[in-house]
C-alpha atoms as a PDB file:
ATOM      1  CA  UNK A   1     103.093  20.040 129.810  1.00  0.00           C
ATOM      2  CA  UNK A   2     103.172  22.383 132.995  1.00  0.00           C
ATOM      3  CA  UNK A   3     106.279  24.086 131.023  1.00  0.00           C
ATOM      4  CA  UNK A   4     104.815  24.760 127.975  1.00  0.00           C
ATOM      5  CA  UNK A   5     101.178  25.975 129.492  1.00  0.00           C
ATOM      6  CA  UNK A   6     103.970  28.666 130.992  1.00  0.00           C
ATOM      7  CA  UNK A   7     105.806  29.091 127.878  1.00  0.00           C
ATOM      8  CA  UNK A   8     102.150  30.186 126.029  1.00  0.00           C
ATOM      9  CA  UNK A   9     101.451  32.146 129.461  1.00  0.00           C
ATOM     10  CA  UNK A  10     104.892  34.088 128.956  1.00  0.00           C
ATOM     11  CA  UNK A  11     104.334  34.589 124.902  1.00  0.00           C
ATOM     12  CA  UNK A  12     100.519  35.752 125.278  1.00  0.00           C
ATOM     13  CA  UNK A  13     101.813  38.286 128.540  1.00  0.00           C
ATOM     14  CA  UNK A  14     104.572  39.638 125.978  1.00  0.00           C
ATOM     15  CA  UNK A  15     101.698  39.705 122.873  1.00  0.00           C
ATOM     16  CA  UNK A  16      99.319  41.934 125.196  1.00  0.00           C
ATOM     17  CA  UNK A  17     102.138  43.890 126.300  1.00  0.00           C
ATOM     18  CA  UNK A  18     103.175  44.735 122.742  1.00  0.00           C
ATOM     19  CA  UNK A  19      99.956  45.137 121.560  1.00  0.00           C
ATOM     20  CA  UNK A  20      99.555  47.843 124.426  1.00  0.00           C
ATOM     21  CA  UNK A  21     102.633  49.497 123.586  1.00  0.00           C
ATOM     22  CA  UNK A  22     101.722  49.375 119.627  1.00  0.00           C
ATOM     23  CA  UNK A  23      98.211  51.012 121.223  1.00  0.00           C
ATOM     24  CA  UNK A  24     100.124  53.830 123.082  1.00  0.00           C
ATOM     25  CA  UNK A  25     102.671  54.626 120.401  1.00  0.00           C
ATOM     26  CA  UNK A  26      99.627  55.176 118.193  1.00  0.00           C
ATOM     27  CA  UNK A  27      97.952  57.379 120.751  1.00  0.00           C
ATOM     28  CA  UNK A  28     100.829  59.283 121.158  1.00  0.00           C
ATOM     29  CA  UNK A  29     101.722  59.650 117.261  1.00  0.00           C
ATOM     30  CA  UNK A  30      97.699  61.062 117.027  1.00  0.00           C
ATOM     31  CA  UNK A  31      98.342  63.626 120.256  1.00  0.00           C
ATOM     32  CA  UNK A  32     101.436  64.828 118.156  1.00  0.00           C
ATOM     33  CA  UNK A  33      99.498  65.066 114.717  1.00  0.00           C
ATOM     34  CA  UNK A  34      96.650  67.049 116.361  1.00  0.00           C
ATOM     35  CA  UNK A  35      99.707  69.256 118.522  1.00  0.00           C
ATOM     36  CA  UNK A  36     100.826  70.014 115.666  1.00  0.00           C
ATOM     37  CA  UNK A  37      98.104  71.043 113.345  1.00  0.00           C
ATOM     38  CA  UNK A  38      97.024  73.537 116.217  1.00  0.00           C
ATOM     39  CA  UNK A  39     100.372  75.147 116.414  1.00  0.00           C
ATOM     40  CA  UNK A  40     100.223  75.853 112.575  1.00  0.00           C
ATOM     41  CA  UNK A  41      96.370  77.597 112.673  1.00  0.00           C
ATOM     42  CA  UNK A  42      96.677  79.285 115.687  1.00  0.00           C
ATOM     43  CA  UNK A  43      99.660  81.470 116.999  1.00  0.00           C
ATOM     44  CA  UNK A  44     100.049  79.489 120.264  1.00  0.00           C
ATOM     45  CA  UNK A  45     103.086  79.405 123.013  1.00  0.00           C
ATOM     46  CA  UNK A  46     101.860  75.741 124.700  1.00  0.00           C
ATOM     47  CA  UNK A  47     103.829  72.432 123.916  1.00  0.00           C
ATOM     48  CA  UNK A  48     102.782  69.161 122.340  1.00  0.00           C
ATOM     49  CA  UNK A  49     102.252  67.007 125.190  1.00  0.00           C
ATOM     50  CA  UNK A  50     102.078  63.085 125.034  1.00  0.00           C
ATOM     51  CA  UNK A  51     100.550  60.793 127.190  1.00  0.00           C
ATOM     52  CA  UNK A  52     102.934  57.773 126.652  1.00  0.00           C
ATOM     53  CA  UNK A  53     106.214  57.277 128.507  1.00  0.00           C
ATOM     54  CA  UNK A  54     108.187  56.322 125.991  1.00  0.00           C
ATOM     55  CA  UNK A  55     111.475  57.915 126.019  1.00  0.00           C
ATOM     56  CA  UNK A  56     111.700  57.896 121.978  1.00  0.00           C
ATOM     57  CA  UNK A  57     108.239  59.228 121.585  1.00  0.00           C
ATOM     58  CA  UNK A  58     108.741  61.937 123.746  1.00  0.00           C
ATOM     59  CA  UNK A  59     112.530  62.547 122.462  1.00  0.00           C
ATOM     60  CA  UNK A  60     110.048  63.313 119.180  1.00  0.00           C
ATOM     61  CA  UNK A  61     107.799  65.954 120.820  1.00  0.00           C
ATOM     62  CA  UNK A  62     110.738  67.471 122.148  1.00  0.00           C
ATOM     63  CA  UNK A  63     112.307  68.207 119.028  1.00  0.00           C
ATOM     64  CA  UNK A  64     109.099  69.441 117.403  1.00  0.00           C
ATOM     65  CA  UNK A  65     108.609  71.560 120.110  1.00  0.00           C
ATOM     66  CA  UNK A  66     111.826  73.267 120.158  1.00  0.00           C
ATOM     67  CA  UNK A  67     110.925  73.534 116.347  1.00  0.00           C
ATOM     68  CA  UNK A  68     107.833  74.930 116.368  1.00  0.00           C
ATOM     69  CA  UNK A  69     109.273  77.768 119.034  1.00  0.00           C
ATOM     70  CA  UNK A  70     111.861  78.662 116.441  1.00  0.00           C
ATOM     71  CA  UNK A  71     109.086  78.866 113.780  1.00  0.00           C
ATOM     72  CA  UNK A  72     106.071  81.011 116.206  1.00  0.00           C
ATOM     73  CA  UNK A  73     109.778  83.183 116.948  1.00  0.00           C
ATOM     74  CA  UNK A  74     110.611  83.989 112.952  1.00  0.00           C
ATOM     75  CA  UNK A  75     106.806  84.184 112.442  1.00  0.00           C
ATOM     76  CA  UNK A  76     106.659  87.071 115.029  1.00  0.00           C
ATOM     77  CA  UNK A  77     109.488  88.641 113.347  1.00  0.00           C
ATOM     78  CA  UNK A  78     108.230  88.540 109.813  1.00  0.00           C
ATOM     79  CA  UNK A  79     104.745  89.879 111.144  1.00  0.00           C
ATOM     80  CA  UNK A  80     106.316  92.673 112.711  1.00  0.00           C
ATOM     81  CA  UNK A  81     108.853  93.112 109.880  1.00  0.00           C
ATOM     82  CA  UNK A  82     105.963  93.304 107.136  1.00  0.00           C
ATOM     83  CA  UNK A  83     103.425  95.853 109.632  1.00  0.00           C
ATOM     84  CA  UNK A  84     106.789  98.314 109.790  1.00  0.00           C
ATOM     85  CA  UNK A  85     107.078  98.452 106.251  1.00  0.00           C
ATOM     86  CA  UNK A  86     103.478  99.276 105.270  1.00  0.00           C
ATOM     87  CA  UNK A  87     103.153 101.556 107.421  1.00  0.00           C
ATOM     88  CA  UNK A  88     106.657 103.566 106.238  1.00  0.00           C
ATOM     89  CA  UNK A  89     105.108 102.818 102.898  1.00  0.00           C
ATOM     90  CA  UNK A  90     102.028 104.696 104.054  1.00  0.00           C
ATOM     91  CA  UNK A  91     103.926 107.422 106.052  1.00  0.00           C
ATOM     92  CA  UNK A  92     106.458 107.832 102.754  1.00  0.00           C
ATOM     93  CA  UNK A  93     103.466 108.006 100.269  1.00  0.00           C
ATOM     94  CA  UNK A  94     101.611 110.330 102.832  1.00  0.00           C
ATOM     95  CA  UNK A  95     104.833 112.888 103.548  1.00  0.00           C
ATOM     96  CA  UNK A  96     105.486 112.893  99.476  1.00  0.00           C
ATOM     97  CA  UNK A  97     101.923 114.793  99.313  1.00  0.00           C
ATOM     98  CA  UNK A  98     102.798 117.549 100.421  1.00  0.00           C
ATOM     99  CA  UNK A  99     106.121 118.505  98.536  1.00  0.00           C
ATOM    100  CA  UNK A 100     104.369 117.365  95.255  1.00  0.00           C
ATOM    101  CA  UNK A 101     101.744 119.862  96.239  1.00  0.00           C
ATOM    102  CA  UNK A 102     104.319 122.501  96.591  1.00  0.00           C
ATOM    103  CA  UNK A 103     105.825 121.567  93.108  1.00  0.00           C
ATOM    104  CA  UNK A 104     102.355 121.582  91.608  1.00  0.00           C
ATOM    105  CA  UNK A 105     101.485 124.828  93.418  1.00  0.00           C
ATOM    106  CA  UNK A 106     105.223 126.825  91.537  1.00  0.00           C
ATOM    107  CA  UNK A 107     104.483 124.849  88.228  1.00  0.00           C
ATOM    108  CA  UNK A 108     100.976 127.124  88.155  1.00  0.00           C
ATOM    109  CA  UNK A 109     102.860 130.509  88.840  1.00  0.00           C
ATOM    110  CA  UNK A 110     105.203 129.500  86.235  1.00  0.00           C
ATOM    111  CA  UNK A 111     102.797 128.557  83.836  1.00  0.00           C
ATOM    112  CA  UNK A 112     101.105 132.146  84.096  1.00  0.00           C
ATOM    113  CA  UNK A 113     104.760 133.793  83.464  1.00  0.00           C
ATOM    114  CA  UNK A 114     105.741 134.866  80.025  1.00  0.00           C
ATOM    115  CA  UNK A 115     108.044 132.233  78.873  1.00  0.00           C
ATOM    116  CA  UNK A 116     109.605 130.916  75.249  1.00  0.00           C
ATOM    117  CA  UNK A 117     107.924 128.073  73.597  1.00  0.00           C
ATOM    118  CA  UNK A 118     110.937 125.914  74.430  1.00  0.00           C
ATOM    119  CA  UNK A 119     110.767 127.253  78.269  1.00  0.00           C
ATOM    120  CA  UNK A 120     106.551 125.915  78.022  1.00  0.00           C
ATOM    121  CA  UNK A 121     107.395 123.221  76.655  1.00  0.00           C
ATOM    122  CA  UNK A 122     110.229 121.572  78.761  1.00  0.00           C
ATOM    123  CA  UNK A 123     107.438 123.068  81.929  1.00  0.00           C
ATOM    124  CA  UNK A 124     104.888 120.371  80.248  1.00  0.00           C
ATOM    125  CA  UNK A 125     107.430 117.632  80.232  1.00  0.00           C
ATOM    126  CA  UNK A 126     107.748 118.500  84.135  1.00  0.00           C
ATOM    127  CA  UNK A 127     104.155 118.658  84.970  1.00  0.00           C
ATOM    128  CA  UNK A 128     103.486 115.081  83.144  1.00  0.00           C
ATOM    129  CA  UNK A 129     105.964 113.469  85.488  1.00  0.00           C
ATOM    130  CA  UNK A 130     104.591 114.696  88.153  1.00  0.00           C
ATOM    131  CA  UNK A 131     100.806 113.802  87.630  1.00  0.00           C
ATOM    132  CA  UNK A 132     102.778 110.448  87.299  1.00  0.00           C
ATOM    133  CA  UNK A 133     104.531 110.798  90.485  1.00  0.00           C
ATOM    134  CA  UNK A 134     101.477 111.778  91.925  1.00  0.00           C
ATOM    135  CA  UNK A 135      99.516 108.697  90.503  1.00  0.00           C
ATOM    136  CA  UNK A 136     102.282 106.467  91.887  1.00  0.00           C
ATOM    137  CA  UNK A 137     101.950 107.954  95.630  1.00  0.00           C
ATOM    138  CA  UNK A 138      98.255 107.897  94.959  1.00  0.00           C
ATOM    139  CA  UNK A 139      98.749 103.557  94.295  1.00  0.00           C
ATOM    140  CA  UNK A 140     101.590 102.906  96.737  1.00  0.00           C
ATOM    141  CA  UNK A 141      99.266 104.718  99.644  1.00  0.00           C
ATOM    142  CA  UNK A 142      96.013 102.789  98.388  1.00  0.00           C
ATOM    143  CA  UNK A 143      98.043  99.363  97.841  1.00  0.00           C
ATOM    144  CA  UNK A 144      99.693  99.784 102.312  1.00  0.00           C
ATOM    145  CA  UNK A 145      95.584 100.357 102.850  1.00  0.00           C
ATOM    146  CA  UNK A 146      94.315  97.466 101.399  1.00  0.00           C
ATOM    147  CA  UNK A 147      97.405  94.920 102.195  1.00  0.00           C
ATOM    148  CA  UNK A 148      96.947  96.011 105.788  1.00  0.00           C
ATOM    149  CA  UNK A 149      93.906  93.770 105.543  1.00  0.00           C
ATOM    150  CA  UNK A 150      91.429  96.647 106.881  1.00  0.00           C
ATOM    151  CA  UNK A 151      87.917  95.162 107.695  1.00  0.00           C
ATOM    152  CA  UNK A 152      85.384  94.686 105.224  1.00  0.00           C
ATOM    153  CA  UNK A 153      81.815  95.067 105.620  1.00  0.00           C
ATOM    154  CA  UNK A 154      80.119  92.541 103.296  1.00  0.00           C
ATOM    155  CA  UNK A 155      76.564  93.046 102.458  1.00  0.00           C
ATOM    156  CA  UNK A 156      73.792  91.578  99.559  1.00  0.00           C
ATOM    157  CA  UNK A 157      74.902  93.533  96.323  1.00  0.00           C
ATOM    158  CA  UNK A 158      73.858  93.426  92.763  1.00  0.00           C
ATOM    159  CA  UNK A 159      76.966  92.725  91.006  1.00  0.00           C
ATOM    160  CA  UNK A 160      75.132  94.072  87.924  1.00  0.00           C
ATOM    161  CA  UNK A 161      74.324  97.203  89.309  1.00  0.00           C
ATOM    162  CA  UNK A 162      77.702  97.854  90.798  1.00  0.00           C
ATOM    163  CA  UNK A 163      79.374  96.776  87.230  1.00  0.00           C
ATOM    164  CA  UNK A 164      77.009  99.126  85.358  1.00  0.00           C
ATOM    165  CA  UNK A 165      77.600 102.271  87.730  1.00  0.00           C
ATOM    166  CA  UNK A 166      81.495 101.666  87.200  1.00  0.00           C
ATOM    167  CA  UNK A 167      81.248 101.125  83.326  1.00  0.00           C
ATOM    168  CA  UNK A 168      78.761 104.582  83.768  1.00  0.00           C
ATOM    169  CA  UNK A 169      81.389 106.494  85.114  1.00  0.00           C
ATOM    170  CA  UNK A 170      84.555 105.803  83.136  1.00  0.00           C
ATOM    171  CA  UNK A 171      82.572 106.765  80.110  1.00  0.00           C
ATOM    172  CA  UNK A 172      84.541 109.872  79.595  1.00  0.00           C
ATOM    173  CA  UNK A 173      87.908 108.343  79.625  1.00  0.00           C
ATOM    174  CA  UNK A 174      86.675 105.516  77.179  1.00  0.00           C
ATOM    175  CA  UNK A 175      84.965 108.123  75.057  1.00  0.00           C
ATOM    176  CA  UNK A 176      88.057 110.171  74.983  1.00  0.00           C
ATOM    177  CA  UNK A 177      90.302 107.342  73.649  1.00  0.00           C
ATOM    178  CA  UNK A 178      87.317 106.721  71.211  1.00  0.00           C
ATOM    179  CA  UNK A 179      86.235 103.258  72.698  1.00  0.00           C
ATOM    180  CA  UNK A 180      82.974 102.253  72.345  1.00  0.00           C
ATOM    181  CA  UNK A 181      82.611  99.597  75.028  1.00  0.00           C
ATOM    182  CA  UNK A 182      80.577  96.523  74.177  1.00  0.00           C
ATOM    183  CA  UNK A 183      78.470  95.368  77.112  1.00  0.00           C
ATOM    184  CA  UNK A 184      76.471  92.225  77.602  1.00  0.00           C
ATOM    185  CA  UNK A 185      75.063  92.026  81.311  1.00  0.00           C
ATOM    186  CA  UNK A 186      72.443  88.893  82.178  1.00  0.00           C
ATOM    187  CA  UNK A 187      68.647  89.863  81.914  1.00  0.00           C
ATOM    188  CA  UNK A 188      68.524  88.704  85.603  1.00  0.00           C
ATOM    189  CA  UNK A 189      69.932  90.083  88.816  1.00  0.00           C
ATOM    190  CA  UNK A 190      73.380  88.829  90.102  1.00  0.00           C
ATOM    191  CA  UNK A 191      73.397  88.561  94.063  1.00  0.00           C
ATOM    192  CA  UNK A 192      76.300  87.978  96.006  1.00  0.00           C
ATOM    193  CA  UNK A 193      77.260  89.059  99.583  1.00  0.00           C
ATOM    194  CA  UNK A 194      80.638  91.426  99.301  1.00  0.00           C
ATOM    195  CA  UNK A 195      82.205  94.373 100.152  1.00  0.00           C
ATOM    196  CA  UNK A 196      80.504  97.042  98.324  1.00  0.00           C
ATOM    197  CA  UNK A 197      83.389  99.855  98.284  1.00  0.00           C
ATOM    198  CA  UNK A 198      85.470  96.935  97.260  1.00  0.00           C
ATOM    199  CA  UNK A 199      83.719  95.594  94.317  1.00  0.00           C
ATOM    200  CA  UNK A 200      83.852  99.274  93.097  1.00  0.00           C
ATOM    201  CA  UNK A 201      87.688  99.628  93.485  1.00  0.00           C
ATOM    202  CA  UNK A 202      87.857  96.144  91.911  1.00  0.00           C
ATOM    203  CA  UNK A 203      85.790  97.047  88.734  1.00  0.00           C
ATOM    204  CA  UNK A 204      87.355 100.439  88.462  1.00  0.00           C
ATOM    205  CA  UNK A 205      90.848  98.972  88.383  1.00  0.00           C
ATOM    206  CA  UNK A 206      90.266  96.863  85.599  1.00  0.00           C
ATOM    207  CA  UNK A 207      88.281  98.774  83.709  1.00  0.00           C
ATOM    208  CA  UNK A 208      91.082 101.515  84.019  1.00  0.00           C
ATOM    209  CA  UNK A 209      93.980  99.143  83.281  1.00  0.00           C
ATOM    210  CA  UNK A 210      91.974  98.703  80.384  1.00  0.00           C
ATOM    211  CA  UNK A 211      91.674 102.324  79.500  1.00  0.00           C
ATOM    212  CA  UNK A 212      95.446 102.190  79.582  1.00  0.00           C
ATOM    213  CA  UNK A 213      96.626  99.351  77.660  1.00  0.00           C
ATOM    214  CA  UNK A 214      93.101  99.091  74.604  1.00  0.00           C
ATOM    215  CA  UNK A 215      94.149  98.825  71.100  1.00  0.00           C
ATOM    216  CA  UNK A 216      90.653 100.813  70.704  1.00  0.00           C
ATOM    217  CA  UNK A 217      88.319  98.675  71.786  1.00  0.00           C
ATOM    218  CA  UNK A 218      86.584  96.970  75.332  1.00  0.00           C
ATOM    219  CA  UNK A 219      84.058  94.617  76.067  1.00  0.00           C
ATOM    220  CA  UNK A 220      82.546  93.070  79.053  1.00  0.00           C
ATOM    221  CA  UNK A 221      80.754  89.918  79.617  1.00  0.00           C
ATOM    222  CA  UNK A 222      78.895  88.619  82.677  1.00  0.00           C
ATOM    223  CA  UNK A 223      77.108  85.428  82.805  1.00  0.00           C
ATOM    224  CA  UNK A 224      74.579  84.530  84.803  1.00  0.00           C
ATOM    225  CA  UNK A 225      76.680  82.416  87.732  1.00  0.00           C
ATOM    226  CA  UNK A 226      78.632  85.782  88.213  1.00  0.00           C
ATOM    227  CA  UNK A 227      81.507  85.423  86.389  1.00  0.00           C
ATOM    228  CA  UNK A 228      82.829  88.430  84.609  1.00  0.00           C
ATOM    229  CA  UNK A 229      85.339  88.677  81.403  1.00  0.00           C
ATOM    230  CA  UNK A 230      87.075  92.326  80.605  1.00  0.00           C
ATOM    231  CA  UNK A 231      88.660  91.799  77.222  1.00  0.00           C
ATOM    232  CA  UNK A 232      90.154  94.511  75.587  1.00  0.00           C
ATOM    233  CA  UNK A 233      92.383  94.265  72.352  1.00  0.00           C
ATOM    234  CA  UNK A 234      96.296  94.968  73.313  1.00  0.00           C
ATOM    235  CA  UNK A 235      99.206  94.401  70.665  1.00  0.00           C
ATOM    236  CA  UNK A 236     101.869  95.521  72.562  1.00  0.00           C
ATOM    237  CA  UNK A 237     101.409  93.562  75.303  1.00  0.00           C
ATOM    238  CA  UNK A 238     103.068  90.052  75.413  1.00  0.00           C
ATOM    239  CA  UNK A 239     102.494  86.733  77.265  1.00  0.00           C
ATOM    240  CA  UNK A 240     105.221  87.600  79.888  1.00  0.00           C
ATOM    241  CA  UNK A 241     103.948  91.309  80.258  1.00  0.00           C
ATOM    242  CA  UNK A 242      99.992  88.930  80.910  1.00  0.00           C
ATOM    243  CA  UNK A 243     101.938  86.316  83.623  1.00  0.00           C
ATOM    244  CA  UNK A 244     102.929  89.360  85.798  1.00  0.00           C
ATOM    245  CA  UNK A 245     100.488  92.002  85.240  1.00  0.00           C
ATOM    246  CA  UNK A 246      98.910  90.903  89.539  1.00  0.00           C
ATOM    247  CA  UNK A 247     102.899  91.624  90.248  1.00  0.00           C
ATOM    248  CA  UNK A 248     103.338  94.413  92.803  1.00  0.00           C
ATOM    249  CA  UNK A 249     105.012  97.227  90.822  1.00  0.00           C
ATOM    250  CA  UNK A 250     105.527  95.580  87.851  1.00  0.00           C
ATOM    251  CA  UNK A 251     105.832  98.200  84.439  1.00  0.00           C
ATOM    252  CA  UNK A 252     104.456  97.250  81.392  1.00  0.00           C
ATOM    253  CA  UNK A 253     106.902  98.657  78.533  1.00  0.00           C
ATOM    254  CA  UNK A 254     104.411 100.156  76.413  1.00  0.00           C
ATOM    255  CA  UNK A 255     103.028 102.285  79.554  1.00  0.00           C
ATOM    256  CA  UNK A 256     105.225 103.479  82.071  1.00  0.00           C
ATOM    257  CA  UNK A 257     102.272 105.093  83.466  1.00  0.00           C
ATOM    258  CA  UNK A 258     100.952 102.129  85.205  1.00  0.00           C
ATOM    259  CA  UNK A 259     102.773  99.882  88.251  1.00  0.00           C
ATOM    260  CA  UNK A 260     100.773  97.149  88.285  1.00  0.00           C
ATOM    261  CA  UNK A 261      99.583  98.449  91.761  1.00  0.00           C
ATOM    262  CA  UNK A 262      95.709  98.841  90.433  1.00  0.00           C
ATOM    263  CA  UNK A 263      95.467  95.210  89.089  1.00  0.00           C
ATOM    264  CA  UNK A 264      97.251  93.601  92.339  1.00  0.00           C
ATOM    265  CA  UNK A 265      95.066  95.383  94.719  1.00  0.00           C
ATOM    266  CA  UNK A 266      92.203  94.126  92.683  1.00  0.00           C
ATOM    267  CA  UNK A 267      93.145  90.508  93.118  1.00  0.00           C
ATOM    268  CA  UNK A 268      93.674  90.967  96.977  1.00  0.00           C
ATOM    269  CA  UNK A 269      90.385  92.279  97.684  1.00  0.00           C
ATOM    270  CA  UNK A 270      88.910  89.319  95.042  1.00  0.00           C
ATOM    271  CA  UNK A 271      90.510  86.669  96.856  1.00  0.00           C
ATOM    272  CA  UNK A 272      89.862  87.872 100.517  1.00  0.00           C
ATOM    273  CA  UNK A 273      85.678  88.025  99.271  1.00  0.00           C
ATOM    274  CA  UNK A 274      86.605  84.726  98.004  1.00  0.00           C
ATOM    275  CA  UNK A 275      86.506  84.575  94.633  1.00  0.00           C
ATOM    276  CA  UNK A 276      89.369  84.969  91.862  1.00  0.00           C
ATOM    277  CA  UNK A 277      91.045  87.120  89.372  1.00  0.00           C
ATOM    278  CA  UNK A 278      92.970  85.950  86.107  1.00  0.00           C
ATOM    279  CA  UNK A 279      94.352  87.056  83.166  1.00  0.00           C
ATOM    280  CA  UNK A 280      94.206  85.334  79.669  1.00  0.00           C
ATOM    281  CA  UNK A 281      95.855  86.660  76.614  1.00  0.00           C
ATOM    282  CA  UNK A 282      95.109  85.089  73.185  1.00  0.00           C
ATOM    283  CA  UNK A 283      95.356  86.512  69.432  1.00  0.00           C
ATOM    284  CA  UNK A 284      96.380  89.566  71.037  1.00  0.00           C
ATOM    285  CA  UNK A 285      93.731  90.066  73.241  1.00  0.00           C
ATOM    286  CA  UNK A 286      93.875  90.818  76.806  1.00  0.00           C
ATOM    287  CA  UNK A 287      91.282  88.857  78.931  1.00  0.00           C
ATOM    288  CA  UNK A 288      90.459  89.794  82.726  1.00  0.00           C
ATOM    289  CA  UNK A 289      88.619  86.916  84.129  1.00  0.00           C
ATOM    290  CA  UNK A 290      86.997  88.049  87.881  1.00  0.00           C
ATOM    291  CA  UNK A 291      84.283  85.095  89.218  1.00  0.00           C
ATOM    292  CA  UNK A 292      82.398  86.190  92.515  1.00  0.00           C
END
């Protein structure tokens, strides 16, 4: 009898002793999650500690640890790597001012000399690539701006108003590739809290990529919860063209004119006010969805 009150004494002492160990493990397993999570949000040097001594368990948080330094070390190096190049993007686009300037500046002198009709002509071909080249120095120096994530200073807007005073001032470049733009806005006020100079360059992109790529013909519809649809009629455009048009730099066949800069900037500054840009293209219609 005495010998098997001991043998329950021994079992229920190695029961509570694996029940605290199953107790610790757990405690430790929750100290690693919540380690770890930190390490990933916040750009932090300090280890995952654990408060249990077993060797295993701490064999664990010494691997991740030595992980995690090897990921905060290629992090650093692709944060630095990325800041370099936008700002040589932004030095490059900056320096090629001034020769295109130059270029623009002799293309005027020549332009007032007596020349043949084949001389003024091949001098038009030149000065159209370089009010290209100066569009694309123009995009690449606005696109290292914006993806340098400058600060944005959101206030209470009208979307409506903002939408109407962009539509308002592309009305010479839609009359003069004979588009009558249809335009249904909501009979009430729209009010969201955004960037205001961003919400211009965001409307004025799209309404210029649609400028560029209409069959004849633009509309825009807002609705009352603040979503917006651009849809403009484009033939030439395909469903692969539609996938990539938010690509950085990507060239649409049927208008080498445009780099896909003015689109992909607009979707940066959507998404860091937090709403979202699309595309849609059905019937051969292009459809530019923006929701605020």
């Amino acid at each position: 009898m005495v010998a098997l009150w001991i043998a329950v004494g021994v079992l229920s002492l190695a029961v509570l002793l694996l029940v605290c160990k199953v107790f610790s493990m757990q405690k430790a397993a929750r100290e690693i999650a919540a380690g770890f999570a930190e390490h990933l949000q916040s750009d932090t040097n300090t280890l995952i500690c654990v408060s249990t001594r077993d060797r295993h368990i701490r064999a664990l948080a010494v691997a991740i640890n030595r992980e995690l330094r090897t990921l905060r070390e290629m992090r650093h190096r692709y944060q630095n790597g990325d800041k370099e190049l936008k700002s040589a993007v932004t030095n490059i686009s900056h320096d090629l001012r001034t020769p295109l300037t130059a270029i623009c500046g002799y293309l005027d002198l020549l332009e007032a000399e007596e020349k043949s009709e084949q001389t003024a002509r091949y001098i038009a071909q030149i000065a159209n690539r370089i009010e290209v080249l100066k569009s694309l120095t123009e995009e690449l120096f606005r696109f290292s701006v914006i993806s340098a994530e400058p600060a944005l200073a959101p206030e209470r807007l009208n979307v409506c108003r903002v939408l109407e005073d962009t539509l308002i001032s592309f009305y010479g470049a839609l009359e003069g590739k004979g588009i009558k733009p249809q335009i249904s806005l909501p009979d009430c006020e729209v009010w969201r809290t955004l960037d205001a100079s961003a919400l211009s360059r965001i409307f004025g992109n799209i309404v210029s990529n649609a400028v560029k790529y209409s069959d004849g013909d633009f509309s825009v519809c807002m609705s009352e919860d603040g979503r917006i649809v651009f849809t403009n009629t484009a033939h030439t455009l395909s469903a692969v063209d539609v996938e990539k048009l938010f690509d950085r730099f990507y060239t649409v066949n049927s208008a080498r004119s445009s780099t896909g800069l003015g689109l992909s900037i607009a979707k940066i500054l959507v998404e860091r006010m937090g709403g979202c840009l699309s595309a849609q293209y059905k019937h051969g219609q292009l459809n530019i969805i923006c929701t605020f």
